[in-house]
Structures are given as C-alpha cells and as structure tokens.
Protein backbone atom coordinates (compact mmCIF):
# COMPACT_ATOMS: atom_id res chain seq x y z
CA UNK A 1 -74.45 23.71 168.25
CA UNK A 2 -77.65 25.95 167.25
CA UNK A 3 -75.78 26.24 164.33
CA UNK A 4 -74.73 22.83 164.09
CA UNK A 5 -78.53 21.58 164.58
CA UNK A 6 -80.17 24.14 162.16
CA UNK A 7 -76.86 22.71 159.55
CA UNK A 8 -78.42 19.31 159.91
CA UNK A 9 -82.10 20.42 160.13
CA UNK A 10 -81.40 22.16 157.15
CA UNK A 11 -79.43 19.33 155.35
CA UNK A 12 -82.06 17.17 156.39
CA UNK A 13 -84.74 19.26 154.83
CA UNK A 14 -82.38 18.86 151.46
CA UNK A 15 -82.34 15.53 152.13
CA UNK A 16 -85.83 14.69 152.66
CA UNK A 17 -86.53 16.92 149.34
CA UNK A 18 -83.51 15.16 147.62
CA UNK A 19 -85.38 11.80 148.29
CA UNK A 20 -88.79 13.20 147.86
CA UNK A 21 -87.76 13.90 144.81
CA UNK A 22 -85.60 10.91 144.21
CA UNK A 23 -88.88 8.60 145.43
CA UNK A 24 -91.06 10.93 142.73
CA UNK A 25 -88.22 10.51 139.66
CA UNK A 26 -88.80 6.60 140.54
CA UNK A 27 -92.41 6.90 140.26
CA UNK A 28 -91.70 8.92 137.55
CA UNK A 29 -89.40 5.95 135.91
CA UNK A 30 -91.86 3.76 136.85
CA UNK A 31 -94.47 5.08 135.41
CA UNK A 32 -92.78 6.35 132.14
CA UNK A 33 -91.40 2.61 132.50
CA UNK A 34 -94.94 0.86 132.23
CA UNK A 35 -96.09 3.44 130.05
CA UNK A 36 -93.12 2.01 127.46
CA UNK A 37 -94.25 -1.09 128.32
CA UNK A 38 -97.97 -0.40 127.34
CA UNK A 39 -96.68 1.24 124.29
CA UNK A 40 -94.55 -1.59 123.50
CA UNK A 41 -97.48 -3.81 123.91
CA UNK A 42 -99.44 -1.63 121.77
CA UNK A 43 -97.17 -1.49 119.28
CA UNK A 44 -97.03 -5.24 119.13
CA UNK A 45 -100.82 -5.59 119.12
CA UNK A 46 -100.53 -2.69 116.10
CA UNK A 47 -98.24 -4.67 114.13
CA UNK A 48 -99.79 -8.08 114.22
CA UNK A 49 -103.12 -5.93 113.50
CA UNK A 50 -101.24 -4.65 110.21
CA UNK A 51 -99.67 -7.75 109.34
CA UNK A 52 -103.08 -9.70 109.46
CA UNK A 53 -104.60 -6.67 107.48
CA UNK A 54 -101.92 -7.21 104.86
CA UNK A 55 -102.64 -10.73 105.11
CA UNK A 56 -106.17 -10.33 104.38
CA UNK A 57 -105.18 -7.47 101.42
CA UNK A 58 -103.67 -10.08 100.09
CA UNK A 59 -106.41 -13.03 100.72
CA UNK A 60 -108.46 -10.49 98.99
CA UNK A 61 -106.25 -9.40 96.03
CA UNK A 62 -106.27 -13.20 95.50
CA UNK A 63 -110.04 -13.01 95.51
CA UNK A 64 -110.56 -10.26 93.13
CA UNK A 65 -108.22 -11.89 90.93
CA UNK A 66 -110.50 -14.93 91.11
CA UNK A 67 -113.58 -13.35 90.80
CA UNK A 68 -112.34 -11.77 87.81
CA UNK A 69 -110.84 -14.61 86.22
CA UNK A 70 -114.09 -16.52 87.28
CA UNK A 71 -116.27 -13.37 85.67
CA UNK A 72 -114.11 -13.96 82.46
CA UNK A 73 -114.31 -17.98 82.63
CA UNK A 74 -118.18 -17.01 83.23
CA UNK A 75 -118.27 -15.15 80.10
CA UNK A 76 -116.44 -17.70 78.34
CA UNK A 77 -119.10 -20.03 79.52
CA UNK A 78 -121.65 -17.68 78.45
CA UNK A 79 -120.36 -17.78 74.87
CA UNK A 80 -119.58 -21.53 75.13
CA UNK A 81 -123.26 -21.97 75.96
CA UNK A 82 -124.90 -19.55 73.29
CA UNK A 83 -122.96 -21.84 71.15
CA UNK A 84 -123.84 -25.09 72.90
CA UNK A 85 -127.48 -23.31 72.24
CA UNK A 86 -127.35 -23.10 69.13
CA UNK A 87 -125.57 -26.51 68.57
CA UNK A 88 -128.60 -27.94 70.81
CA UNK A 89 -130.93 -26.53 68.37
CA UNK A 90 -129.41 -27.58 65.21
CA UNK A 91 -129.28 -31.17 66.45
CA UNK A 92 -133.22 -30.97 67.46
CA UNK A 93 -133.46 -30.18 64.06
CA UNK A 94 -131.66 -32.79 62.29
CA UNK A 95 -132.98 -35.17 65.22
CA UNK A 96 -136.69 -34.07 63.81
CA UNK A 97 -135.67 -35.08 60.21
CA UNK A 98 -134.21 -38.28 61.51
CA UNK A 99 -136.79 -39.04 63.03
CA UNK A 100 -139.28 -38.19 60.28
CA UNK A 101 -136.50 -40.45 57.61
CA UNK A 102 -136.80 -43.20 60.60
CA UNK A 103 -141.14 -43.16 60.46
CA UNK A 104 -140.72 -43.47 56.55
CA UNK A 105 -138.11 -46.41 56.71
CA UNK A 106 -140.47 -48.17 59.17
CA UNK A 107 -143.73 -47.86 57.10
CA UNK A 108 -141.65 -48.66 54.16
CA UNK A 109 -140.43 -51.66 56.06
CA UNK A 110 -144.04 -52.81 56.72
CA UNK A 111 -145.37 -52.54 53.59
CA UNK A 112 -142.06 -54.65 52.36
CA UNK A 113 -143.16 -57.16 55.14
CA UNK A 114 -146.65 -57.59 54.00
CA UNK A 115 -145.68 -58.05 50.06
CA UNK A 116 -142.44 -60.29 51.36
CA UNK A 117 -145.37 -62.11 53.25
CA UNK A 118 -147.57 -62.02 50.19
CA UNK A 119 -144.61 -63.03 48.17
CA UNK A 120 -144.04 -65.66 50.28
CA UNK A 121 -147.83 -67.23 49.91
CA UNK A 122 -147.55 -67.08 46.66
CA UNK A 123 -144.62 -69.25 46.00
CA UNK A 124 -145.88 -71.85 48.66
CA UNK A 125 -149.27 -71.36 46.65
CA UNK A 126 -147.08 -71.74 43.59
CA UNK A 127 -144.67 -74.44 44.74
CA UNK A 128 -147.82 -76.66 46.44
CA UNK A 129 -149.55 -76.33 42.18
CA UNK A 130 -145.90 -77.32 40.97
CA UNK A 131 -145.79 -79.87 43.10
CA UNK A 132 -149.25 -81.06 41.75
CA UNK A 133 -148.46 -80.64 38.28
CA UNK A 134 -145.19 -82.97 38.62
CA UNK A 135 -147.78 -85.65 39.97
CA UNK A 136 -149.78 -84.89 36.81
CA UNK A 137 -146.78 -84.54 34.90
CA UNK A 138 -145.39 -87.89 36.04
CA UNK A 139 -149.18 -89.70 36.26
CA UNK A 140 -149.47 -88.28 32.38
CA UNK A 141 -146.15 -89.80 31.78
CA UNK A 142 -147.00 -93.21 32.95
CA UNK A 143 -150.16 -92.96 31.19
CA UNK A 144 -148.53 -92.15 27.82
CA UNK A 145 -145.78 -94.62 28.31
CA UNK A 146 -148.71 -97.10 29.18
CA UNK A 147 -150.63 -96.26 26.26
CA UNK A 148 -147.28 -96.05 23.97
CA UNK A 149 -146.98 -99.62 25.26
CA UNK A 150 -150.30 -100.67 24.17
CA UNK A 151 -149.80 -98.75 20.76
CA UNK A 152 -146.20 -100.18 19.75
CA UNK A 153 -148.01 -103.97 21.56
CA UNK A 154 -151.25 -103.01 19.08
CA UNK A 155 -148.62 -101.71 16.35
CA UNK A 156 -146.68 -105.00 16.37
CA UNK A 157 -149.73 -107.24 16.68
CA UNK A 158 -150.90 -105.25 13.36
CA UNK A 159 -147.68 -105.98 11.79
CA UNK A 160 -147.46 -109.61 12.69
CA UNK A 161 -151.06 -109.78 11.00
C-alpha cells in the first residue's frame, strides 16, 4: 500500500501540476483573450481614427480645391476690377465734360431766357404802340371820311352854285 499511497501521492502531484498548469493556460487564455479584445478595440478605435482622417483629407482636398479656384476667381476679380478701374475713370472723365457741356447749355439757356424775356417786352411794347396806332389809324380814318364828307358836301354846294 506504501506503494499504492506514494502511486497516488505521486499522481496527485501530476495532478495538482496538470491543473496548476491547466488553471495558468486559462489565465493564460484569459489574458491572451482580453488582450485580443483590447487589440480588437484598438483596432476599431484605429480604423474609425483613419477613416475620419481620410474624411478630413478629403474635406481638405475639397478646400484646397476651393481656395484655389477662389485664388483664381480672385485674380479674375483682380483683372475684372483693374478694368472696372479704368472703366471708372474713363466715365469720370466723360462725366467732367458732361458736366462742363451741361454748365454751357444752362448759361446758354439763361441768356436765351433773358432775350426771350426781352423779346417778349418788346412785342407787348410793340403790340400796346400797334394797338395805338389802329386807334389813330381808325380816329384818322373817321377824320378823313369826315372831312371827305365836308369836301364832296362843300364840292357839291360849289357845283350847285
């Protein structure tokens, strides 16, 4: 039975290794297990990292190629106003001549005013003296028809005589 009992002690001693090292492979699974996990985890974490990086590469791709068409439609604009410029300028020009024509036309005007005015005077002066002549005119008349009167009335008193 010494034998029997140093059998079992011994198989026991296998066995308690066997599950020490059965209880340290779990730990070992375990740990190896959460590790993965982690990993995994990380590795999620990585890629939604990279796909909002590529996100934003491509937010600002989309920016450049604004800016750039922005820096071109600026230089347009910067021609388009060195034009405008010069546009702006030629027009204050021609305004300044208009302007000048427009100060002529108005003392032109004025002095067409005052001889239309002095015009106009003068036929009322001229219109009030025909007016008076007619009276004459007609007064004259009735003076020489009255004295015709008296004439062909002296003429045929002669005659009768």
């Amino acid at each position: 039975m010494d034998k029997f009992k140093e059998k079992m002690a011994l198989v026991r001693g296998e066995l308690d290794a066997k599950l020490a090292k059965a209880e340290a492979a779990e730990m070992e699974v375990k740990r190896l297990t959460d590790e993965n996990t982690a990993r995994e985890d990380e590795i999620t974490s990585l890629r939604a990292k990279v796909q909002y990086t590529e996100d934003k590469i491509v937010e600002c791709e989309g920016r450049i190629e604004d800016a750039k068409s922005g820096l071109d439609a600026g230089e347009s604009a910067k021609v388009t106003g060195e034009g405008l410029s010069r546009k702006i300028s030629l027009l204050e020009v021609e305004l300044e001549q208009v302007e000048r024509n427009l100060t002529e036309a108005n003392e032109k005007l004025r002095e067409m005013d005052t001889k239309a005015d002095l015009f106009e005077r003068k036929s009322q002066q001229l219109e009030a003296e025909n007016s008076s002549s007619e009276s004459k005119v007609d007064e004259l008349v009735i003076q020489y028809n009255t004295a015709k009167a008296d004439l062909e009335a002296t003429y045929m008193g002669i005659q009768d005589l």
